[in-house]
C-alpha atoms as a PDB file:
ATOM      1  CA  UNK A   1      33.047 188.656 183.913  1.00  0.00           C
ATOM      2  CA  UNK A   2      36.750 187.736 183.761  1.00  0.00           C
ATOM      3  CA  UNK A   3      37.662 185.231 181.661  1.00  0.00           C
ATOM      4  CA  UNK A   4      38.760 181.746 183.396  1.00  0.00           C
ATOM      5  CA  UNK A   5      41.818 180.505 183.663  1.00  0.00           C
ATOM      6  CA  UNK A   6      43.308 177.820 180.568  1.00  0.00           C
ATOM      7  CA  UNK A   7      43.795 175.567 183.607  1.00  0.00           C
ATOM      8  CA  UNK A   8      40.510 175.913 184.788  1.00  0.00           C
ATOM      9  CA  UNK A   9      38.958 175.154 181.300  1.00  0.00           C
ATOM     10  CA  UNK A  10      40.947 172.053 180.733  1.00  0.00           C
ATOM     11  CA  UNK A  11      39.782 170.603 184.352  1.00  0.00           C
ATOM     12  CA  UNK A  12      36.770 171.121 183.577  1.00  0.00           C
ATOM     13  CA  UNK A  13      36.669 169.967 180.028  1.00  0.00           C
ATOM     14  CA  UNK A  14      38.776 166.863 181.638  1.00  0.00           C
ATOM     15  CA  UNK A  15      35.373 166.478 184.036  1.00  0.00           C
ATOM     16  CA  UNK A  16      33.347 166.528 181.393  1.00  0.00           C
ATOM     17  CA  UNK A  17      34.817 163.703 179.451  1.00  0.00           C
ATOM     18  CA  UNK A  18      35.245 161.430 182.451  1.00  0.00           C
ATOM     19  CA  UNK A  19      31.294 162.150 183.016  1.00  0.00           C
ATOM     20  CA  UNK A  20      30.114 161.792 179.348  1.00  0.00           C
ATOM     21  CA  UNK A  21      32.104 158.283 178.936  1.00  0.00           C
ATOM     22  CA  UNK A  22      29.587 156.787 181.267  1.00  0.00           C
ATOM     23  CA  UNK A  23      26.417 157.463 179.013  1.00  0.00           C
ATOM     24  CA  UNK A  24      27.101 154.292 176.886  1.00  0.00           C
ATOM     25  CA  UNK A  25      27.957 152.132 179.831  1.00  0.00           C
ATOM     26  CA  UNK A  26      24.620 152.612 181.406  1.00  0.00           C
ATOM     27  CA  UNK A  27      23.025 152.656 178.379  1.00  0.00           C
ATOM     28  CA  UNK A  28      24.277 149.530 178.029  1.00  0.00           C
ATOM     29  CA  UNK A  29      23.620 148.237 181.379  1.00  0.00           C
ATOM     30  CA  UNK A  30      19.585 149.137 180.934  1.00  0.00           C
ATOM     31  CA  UNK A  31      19.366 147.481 177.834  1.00  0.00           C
ATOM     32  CA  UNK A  32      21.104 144.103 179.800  1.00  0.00           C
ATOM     33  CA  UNK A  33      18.608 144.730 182.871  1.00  0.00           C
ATOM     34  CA  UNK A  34      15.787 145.048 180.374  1.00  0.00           C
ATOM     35  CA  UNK A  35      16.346 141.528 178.669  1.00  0.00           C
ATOM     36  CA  UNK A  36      18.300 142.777 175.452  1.00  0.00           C
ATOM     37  CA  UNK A  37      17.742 145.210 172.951  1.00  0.00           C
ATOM     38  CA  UNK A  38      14.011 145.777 171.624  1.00  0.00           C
ATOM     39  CA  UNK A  39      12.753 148.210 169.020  1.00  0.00           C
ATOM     40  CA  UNK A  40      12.337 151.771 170.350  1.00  0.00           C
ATOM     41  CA  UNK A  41      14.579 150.795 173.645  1.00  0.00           C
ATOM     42  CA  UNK A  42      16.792 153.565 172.701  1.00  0.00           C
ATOM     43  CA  UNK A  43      14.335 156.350 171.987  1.00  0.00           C
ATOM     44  CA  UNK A  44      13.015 155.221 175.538  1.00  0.00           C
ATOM     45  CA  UNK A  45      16.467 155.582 176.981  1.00  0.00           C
ATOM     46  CA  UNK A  46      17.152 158.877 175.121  1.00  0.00           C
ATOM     47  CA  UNK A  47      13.566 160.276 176.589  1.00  0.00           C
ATOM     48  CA  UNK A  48      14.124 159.161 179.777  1.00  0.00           C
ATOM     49  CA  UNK A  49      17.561 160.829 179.970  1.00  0.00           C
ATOM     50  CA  UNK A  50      16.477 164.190 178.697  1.00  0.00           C
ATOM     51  CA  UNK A  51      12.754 164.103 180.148  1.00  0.00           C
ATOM     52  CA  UNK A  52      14.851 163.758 183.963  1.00  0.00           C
ATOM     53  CA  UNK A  53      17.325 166.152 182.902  1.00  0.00           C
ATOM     54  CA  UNK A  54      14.885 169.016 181.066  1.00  0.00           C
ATOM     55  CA  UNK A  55      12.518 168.384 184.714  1.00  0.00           C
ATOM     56  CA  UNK A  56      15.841 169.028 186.923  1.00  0.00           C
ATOM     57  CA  UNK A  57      15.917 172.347 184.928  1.00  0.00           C
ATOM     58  CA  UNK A  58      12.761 173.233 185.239  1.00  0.00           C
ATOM     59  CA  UNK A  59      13.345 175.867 188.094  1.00  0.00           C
ATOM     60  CA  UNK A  60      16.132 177.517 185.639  1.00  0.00           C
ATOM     61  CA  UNK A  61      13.416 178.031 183.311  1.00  0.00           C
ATOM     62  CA  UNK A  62      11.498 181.151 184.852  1.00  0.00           C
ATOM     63  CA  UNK A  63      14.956 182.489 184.979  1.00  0.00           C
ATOM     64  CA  UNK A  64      15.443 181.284 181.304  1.00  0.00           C
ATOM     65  CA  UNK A  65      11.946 182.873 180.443  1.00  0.00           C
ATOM     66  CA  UNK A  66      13.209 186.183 182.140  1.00  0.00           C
ATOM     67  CA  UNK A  67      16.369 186.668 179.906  1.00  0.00           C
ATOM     68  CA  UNK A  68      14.591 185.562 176.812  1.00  0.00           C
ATOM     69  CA  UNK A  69      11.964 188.381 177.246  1.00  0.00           C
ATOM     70  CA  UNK A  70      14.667 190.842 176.730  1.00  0.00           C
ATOM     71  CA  UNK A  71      16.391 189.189 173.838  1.00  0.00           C
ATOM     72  CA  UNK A  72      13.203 187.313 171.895  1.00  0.00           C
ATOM     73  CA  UNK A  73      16.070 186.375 168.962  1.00  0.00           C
ATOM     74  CA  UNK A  74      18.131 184.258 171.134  1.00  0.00           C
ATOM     75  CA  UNK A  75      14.796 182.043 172.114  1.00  0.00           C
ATOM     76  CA  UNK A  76      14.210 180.773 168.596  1.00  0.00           C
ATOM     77  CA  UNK A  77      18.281 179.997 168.899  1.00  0.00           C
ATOM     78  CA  UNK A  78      18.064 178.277 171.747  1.00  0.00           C
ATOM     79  CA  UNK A  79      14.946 176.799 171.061  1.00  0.00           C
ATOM     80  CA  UNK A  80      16.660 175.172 167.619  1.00  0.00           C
ATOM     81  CA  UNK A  81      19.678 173.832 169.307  1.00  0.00           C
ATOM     82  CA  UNK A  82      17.015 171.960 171.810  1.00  0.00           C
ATOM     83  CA  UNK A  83      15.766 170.222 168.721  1.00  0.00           C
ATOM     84  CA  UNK A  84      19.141 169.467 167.949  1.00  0.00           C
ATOM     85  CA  UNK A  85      19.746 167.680 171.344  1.00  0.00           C
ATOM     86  CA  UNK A  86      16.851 165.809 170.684  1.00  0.00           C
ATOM     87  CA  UNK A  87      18.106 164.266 167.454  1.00  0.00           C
ATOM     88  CA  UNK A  88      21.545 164.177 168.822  1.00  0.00           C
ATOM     89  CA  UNK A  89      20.564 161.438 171.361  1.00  0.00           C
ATOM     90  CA  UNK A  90      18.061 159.574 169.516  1.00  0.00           C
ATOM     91  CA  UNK A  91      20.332 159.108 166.528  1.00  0.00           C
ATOM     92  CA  UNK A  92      23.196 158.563 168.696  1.00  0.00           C
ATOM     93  CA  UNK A  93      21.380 156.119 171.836  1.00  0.00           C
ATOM     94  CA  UNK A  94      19.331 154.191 169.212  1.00  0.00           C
ATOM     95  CA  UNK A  95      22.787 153.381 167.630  1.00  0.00           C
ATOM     96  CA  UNK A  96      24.145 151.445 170.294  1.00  0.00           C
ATOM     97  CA  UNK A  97      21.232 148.790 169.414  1.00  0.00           C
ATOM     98  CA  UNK A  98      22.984 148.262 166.249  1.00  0.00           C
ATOM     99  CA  UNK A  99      26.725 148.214 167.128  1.00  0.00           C
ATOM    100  CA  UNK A 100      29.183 148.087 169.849  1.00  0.00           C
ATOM    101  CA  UNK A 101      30.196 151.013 171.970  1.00  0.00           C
ATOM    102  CA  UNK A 102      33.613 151.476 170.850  1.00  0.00           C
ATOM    103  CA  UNK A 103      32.073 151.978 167.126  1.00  0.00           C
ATOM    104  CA  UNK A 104      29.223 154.032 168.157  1.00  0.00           C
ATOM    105  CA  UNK A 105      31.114 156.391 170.311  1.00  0.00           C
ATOM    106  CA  UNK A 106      33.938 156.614 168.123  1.00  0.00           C
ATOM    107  CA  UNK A 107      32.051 157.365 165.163  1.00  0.00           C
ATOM    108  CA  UNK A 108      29.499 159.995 167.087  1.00  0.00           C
ATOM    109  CA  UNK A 109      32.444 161.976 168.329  1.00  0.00           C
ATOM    110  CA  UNK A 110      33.808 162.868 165.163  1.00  0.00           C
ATOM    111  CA  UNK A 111      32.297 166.068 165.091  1.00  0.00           C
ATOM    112  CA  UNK A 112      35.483 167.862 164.686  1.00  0.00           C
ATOM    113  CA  UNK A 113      35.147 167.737 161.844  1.00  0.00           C
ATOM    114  CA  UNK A 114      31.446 168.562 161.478  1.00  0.00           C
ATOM    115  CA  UNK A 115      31.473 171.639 163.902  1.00  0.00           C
ATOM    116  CA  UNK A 116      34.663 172.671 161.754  1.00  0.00           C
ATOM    117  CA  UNK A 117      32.972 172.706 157.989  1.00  0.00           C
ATOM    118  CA  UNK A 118      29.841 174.151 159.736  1.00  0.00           C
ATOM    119  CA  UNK A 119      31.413 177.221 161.296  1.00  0.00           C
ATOM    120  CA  UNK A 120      33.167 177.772 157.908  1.00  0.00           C
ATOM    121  CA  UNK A 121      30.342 177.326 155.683  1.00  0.00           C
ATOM    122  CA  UNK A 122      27.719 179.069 157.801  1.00  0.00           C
ATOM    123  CA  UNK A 123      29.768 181.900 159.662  1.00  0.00           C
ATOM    124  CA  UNK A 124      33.139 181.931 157.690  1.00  0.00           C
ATOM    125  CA  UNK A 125      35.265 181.157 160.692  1.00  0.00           C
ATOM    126  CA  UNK A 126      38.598 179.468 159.421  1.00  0.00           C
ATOM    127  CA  UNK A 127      39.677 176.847 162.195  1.00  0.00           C
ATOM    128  CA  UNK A 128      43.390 177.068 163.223  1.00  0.00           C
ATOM    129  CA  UNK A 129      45.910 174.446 161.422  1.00  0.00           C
ATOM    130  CA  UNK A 130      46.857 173.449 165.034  1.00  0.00           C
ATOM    131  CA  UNK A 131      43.029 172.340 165.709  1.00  0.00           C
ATOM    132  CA  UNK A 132      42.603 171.260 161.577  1.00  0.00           C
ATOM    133  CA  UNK A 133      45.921 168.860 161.781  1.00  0.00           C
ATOM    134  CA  UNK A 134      44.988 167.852 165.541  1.00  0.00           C
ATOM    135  CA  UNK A 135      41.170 167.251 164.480  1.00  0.00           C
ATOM    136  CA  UNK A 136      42.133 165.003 161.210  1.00  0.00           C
ATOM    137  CA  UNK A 137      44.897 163.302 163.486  1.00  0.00           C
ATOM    138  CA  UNK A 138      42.140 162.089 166.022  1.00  0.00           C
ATOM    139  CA  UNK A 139      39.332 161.356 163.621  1.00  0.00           C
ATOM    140  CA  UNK A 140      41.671 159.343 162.211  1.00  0.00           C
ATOM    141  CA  UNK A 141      42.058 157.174 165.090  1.00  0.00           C
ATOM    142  CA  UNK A 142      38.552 157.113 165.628  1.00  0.00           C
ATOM    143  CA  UNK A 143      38.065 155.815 162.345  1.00  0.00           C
ATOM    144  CA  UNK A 144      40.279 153.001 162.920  1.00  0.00           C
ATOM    145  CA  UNK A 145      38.833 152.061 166.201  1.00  0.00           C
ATOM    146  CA  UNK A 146      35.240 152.017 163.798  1.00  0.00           C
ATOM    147  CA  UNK A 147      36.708 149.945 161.367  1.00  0.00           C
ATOM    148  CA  UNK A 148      38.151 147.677 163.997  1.00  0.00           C
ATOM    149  CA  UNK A 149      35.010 147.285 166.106  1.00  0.00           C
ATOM    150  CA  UNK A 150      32.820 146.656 162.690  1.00  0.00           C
ATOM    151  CA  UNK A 151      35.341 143.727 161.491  1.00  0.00           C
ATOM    152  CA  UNK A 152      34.196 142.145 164.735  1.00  0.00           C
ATOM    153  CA  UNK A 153      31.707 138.889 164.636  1.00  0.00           C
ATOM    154  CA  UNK A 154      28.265 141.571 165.327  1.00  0.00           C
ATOM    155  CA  UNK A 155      25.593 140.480 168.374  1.00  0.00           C
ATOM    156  CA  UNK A 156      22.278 139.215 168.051  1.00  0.00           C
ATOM    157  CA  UNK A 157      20.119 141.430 165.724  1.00  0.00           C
ATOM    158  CA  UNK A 158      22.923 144.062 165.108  1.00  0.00           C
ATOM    159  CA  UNK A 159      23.695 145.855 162.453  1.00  0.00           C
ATOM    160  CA  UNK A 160      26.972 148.131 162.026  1.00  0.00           C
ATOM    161  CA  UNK A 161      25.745 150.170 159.083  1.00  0.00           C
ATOM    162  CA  UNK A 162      22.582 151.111 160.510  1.00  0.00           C
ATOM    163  CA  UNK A 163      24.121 151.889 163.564  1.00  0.00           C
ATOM    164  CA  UNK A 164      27.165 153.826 161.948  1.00  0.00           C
ATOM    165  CA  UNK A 165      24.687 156.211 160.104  1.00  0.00           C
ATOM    166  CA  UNK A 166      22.817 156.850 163.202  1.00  0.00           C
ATOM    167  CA  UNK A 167      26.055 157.451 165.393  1.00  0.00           C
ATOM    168  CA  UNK A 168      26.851 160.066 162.212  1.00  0.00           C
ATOM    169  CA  UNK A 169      23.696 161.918 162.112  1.00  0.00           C
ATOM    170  CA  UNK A 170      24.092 162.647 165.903  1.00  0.00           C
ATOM    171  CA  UNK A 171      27.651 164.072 165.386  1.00  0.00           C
ATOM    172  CA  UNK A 172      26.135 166.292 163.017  1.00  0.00           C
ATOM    173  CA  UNK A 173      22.856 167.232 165.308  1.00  0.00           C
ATOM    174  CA  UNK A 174      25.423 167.960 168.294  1.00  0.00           C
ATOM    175  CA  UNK A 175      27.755 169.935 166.583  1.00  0.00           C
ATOM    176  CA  UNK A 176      25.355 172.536 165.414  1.00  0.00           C
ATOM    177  CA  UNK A 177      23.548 172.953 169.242  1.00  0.00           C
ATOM    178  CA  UNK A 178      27.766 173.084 169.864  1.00  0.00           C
ATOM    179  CA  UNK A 179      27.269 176.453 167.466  1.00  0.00           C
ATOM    180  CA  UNK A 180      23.715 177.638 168.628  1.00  0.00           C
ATOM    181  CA  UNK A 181      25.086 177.517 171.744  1.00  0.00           C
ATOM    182  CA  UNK A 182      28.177 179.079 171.559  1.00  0.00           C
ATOM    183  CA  UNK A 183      26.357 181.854 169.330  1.00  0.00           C
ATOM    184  CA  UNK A 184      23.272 182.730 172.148  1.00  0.00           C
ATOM    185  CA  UNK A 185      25.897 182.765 175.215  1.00  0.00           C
ATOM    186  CA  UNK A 186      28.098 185.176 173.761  1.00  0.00           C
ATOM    187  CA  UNK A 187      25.087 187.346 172.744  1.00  0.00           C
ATOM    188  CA  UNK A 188      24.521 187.667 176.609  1.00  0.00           C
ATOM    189  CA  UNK A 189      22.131 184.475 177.287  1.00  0.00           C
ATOM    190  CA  UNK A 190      23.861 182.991 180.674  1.00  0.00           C
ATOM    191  CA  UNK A 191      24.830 179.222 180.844  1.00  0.00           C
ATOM    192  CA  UNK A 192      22.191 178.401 183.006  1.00  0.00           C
ATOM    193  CA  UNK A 193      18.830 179.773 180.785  1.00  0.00           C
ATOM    194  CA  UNK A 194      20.210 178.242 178.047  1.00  0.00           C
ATOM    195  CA  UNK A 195      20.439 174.891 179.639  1.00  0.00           C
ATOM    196  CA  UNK A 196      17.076 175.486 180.852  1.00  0.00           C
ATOM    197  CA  UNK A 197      15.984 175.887 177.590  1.00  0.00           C
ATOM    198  CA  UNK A 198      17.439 172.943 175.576  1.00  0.00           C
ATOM    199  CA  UNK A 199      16.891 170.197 177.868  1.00  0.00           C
ATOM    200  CA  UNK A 200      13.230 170.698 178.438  1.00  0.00           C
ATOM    201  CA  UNK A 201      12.755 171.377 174.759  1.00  0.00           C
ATOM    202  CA  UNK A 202      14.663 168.016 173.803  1.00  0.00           C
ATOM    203  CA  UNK A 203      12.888 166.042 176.635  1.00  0.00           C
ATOM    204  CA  UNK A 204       9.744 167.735 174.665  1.00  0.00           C
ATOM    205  CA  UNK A 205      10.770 166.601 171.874  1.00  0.00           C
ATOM    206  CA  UNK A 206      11.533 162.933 172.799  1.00  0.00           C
ATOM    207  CA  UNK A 207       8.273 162.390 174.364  1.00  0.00           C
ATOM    208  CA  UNK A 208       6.746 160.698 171.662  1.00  0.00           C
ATOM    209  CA  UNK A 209       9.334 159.046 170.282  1.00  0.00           C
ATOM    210  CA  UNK A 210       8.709 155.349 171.879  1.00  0.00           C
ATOM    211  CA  UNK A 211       5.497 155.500 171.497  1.00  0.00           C
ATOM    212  CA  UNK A 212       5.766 156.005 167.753  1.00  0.00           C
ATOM    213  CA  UNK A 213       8.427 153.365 168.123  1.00  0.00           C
ATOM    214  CA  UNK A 214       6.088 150.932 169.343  1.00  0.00           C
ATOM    215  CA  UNK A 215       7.827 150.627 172.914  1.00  0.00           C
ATOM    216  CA  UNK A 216       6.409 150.430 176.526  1.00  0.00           C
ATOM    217  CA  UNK A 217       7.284 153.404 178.580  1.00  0.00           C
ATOM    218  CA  UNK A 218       6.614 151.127 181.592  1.00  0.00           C
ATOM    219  CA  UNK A 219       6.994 147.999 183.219  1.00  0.00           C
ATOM    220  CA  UNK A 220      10.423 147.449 183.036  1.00  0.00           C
ATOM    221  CA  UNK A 221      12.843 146.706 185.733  1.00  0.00           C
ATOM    222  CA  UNK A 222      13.857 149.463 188.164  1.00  0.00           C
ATOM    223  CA  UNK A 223      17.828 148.903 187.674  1.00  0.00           C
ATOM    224  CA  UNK A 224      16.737 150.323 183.657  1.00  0.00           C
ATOM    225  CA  UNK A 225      14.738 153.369 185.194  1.00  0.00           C
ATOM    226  CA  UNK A 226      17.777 153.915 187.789  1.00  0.00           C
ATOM    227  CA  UNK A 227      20.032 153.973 184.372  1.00  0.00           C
ATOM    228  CA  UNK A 228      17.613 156.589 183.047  1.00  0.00           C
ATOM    229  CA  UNK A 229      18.231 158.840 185.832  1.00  0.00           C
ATOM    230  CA  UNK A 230      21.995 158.561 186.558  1.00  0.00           C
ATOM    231  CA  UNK A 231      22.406 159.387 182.614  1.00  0.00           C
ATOM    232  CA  UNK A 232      20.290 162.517 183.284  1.00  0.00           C
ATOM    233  CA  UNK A 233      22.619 163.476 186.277  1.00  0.00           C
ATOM    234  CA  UNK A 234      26.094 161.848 185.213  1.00  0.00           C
ATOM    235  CA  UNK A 235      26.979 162.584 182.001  1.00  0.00           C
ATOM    236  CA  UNK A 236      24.054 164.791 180.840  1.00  0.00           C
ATOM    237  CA  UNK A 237      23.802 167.221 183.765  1.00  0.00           C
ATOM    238  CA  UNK A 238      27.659 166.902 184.268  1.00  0.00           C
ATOM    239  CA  UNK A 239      29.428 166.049 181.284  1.00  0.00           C
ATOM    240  CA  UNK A 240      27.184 168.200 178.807  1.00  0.00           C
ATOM    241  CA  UNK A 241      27.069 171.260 180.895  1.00  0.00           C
ATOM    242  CA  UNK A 242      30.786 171.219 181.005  1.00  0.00           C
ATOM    243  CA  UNK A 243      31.281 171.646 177.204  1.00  0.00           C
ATOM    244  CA  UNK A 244      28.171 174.302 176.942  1.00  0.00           C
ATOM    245  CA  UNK A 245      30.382 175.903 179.280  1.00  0.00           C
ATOM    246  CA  UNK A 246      33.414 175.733 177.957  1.00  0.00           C
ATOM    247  CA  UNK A 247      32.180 176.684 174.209  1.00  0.00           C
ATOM    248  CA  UNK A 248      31.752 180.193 175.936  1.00  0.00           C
ATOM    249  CA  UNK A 249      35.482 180.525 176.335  1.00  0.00           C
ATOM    250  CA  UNK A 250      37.421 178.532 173.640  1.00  0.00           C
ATOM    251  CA  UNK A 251      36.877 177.465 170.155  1.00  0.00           C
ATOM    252  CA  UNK A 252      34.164 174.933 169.982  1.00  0.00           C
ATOM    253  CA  UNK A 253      36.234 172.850 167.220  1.00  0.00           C
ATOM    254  CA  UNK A 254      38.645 172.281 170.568  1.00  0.00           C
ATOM    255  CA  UNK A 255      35.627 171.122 172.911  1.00  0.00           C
ATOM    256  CA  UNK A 256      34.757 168.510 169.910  1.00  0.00           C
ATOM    257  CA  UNK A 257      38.365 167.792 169.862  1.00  0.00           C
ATOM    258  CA  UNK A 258      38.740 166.758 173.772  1.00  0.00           C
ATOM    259  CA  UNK A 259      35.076 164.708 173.293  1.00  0.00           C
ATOM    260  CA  UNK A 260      37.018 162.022 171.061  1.00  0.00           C
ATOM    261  CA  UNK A 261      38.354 161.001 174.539  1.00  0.00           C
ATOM    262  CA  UNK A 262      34.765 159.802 174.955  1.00  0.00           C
ATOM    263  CA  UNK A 263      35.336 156.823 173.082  1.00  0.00           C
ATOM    264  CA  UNK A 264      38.621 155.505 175.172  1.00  0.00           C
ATOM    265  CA  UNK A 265      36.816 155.796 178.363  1.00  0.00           C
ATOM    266  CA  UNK A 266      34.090 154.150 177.024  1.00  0.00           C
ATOM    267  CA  UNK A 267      35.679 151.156 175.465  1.00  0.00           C
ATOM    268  CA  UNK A 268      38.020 150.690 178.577  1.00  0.00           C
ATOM    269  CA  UNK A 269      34.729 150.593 180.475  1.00  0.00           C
ATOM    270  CA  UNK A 270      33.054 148.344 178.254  1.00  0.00           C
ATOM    271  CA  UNK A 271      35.780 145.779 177.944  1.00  0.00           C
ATOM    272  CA  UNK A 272      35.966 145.745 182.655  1.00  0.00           C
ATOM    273  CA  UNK A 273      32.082 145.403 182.296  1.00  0.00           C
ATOM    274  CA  UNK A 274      30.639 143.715 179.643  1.00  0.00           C
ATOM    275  CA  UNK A 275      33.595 141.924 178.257  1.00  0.00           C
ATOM    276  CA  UNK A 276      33.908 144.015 174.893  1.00  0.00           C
ATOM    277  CA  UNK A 277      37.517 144.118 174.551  1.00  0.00           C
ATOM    278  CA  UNK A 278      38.941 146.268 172.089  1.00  0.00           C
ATOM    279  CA  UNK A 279      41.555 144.431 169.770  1.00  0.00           C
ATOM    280  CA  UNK A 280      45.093 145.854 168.739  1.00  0.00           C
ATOM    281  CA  UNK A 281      43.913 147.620 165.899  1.00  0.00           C
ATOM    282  CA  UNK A 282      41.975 149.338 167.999  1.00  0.00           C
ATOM    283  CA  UNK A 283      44.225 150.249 170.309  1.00  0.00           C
ATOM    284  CA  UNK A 284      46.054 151.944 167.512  1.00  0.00           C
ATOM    285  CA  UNK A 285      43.116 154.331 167.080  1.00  0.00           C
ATOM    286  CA  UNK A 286      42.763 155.012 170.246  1.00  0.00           C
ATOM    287  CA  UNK A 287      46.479 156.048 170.755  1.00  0.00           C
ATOM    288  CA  UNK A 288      45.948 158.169 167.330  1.00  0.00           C
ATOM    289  CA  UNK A 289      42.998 159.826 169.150  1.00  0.00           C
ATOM    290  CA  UNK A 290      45.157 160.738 171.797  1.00  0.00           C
ATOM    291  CA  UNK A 291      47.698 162.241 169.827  1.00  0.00           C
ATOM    292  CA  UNK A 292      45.186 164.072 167.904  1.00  0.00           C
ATOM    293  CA  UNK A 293      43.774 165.528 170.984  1.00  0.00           C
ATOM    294  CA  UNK A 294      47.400 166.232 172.225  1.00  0.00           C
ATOM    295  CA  UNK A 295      48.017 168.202 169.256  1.00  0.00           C
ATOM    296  CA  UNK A 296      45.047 170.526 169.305  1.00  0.00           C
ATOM    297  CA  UNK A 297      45.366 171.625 172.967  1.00  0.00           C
ATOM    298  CA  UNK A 298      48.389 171.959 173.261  1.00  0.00           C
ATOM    299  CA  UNK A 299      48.779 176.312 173.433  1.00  0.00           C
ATOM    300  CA  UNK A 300      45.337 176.901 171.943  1.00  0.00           C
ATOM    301  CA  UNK A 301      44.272 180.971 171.644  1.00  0.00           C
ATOM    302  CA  UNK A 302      42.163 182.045 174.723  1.00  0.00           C
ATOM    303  CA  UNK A 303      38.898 182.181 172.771  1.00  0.00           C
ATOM    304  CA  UNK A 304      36.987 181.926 169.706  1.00  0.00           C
ATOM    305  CA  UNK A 305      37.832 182.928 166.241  1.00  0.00           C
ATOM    306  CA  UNK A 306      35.042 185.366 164.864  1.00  0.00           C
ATOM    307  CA  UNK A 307      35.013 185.389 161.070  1.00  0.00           C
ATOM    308  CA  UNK A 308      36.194 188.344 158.870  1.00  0.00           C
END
C-alpha cells in the first residue's frame, strides 16, 4: 500500500478536527433539550454515542473477526484500546456536567503530552524537539484557556475540579487507544477491523454505566436521542476515524497535536450557540494553541519513530 500523500494526511486530519469540535456542542445541546444536567446524563450520552456507533460497525465486525483469527495477539490489543474508548468518553462527556466546554475540551486534549511520556516510557520512542517544543507551546495555551474558563462565575451545580480531573483522565484513556492503535495497524490489522472492534467493545462497555449511575435510559425528548446519534455519526464515525487513520502514517504525538484545535472550534461554537463567550485571556490560549500546532506540523518526518 503506498503511503499517502502529507497533503492528503493534513486534509484529512483538518476533517477530523472540524468533525470532533461538534461532540461538545451537541452534547451540550441534549443536556439543554433534556432540562439541564442530571446525574449519570453523561454516561447516558457517552453510551448512546458509542452503543450507535459500535452497532453502525457491526457489519465490519465479521470482517474484524476474520483478521483477528489469523493474528489472535492483536485481538487482546484491540480489545484493550476499546476499554480505553470507553473510559475516554465517560471521563471526558461526564465532565462537561461539571465545567464549561472551553475548559473541558481544552484540558481533555492535552494528550500531547500524555501520548508523548507514554510512548517513551512504554516503547522508548523519543518524540522529535519540533513536536516536544510545538506540544509544550500548545498545552500551554490550553492551559490558559483552562485557567481562564475556571476563573469564570461556574453554572448551577458545577464544579471545575471535578470536571478538570475527569477531562484529564480521558486524555490519558485516549492517548493510550492513540498507541494500541497505532501498534495493531502497523502489525497488519486494517483500519476498518480495528474500528469494528473498539467501538462495539466501548459501546459494551458503556452499557451499564447509567444504570449504575442511577439514570433513565428512556423517556427523554427526541431532540436528546437525535444528539445521541449525530455524535455517533459526526464526530465519532468522522472525526475519530480520521485520527485512527492517520496514526497509521505519522507520529501519533502529531495527531494529539492537531486535536488541541478541538477546543477553538468548540469554544467559537459555544459562544454563537449557547452564549459562552470566551474572554481575552482566553483568547490568548487559544492563539498559543495555534502556534503550538503551527510549530509541530510544520515539515514533520513521513512516519513514526520506532524506538532503538
Amino acid at each position: 500500500m503506498s503511503t499517502p500523500s502529507r497533503a492528503r494526511i493534513l486534509l484529512i486530519l483538518a476533517v477530523g478536527v472540524v468533525a470532533v469540535s461538534s461532540g461538545s456542542l451537541l452534547y451540550r445541546q441534549a443536556e439543554l433539550a433534556a432540562g439541564g444536567p442530571t446525574p449519570g446524563f453523561g454516561l447516558l450520552a457517552a453510551c448512546g454515542r458509542m452503543v450507535i456507533a459500535g452497532a453502525l460497525l457491526v457489519p465490519t465486525s465479521a470482517r474484524a473477526a476474520a483478521e483477528l483469527r489469523a493474528a489472535r495477539p492483536l485481538f487482546l490489543m484491540a480489545l484493550g484500546s476499546g476499554v480505553l474508548v470507553a473510559l475516554h468518553f465517560a471521563a471526558w462527556i461526564s465532565s462537561l456536567q461539571y465545567t464549561t466546554v472551553a475548559a473541558s475540551t481544552a484540558l481533555v486534549n492535552t494528550n500531547p503530552v500524555w501520548v508523548a511520556l507514554l510512548a517513551w516510557a512504554l516503547l522508548g520512542e523519543r518524540p522529535r524537539p519540533r513536536l516536544v517544543v510545538g506540544g509544550l507551546v500548545a498545552i500551554a495555551g490550553s492551559c490558559v484557556v483552562a485557567l481562564a474558563d475556571a476563573g469564570a462565575t461556574p453554572r448551577a451545580g458545577q464544579s471545575p475540579l471535578v470536571g478538570d480531573a475527569l477531562a484529564l483522565v480521558g486524555a490519558v484513556a485516549i492517548s493510550g487507544s492513540y498507541l494500541l492503535g497505532r501498534a495493531v495497524q502497523q502489525r497488519g490489522l486494517s483500519l476498518r477491523a480495528y474500528l469494528g472492534v473498539i467501538y462495539p467493545i466501548a459501546g459494551l462497555c458503556l452499557l451499564p454505566g447509567p444504570w449504575l449511575a442511577g439514570a433513565d435510559y428512556l423517556g427523554h425528548p427526541a431532540t436528546v436521542y437525535l444528539c445521541f446519534a449525530l455524535m455517533a455519526l459526526v464526530p465519532q464515525l468522522v472525526g475519530h476515524t480520521s485520527f485512527n487513520w492517520a496514526v497509521k502514517h505519522v507520529d501519533p504525538t502529531l495527531v494529539a497535536v492537531v486535536l488541541l484545535l478541538e477546543p477553538v472550534g468548540s469554544a467559537v461554537g459555544a459562544a454563537a450557540l449557547f452564549g459562552e463567550v470566551p474572554s481575552a485571556q482566553a483568547i490568548v490560549g487559544v492563539a498559543l494553541l495555534l502556534v503550538g500546532v503551527l510549530v509541530a506540523v510544520r515539515n514533520p518526518a513521513p512516519g513514526p519513530r520506532e524506538g532503538s
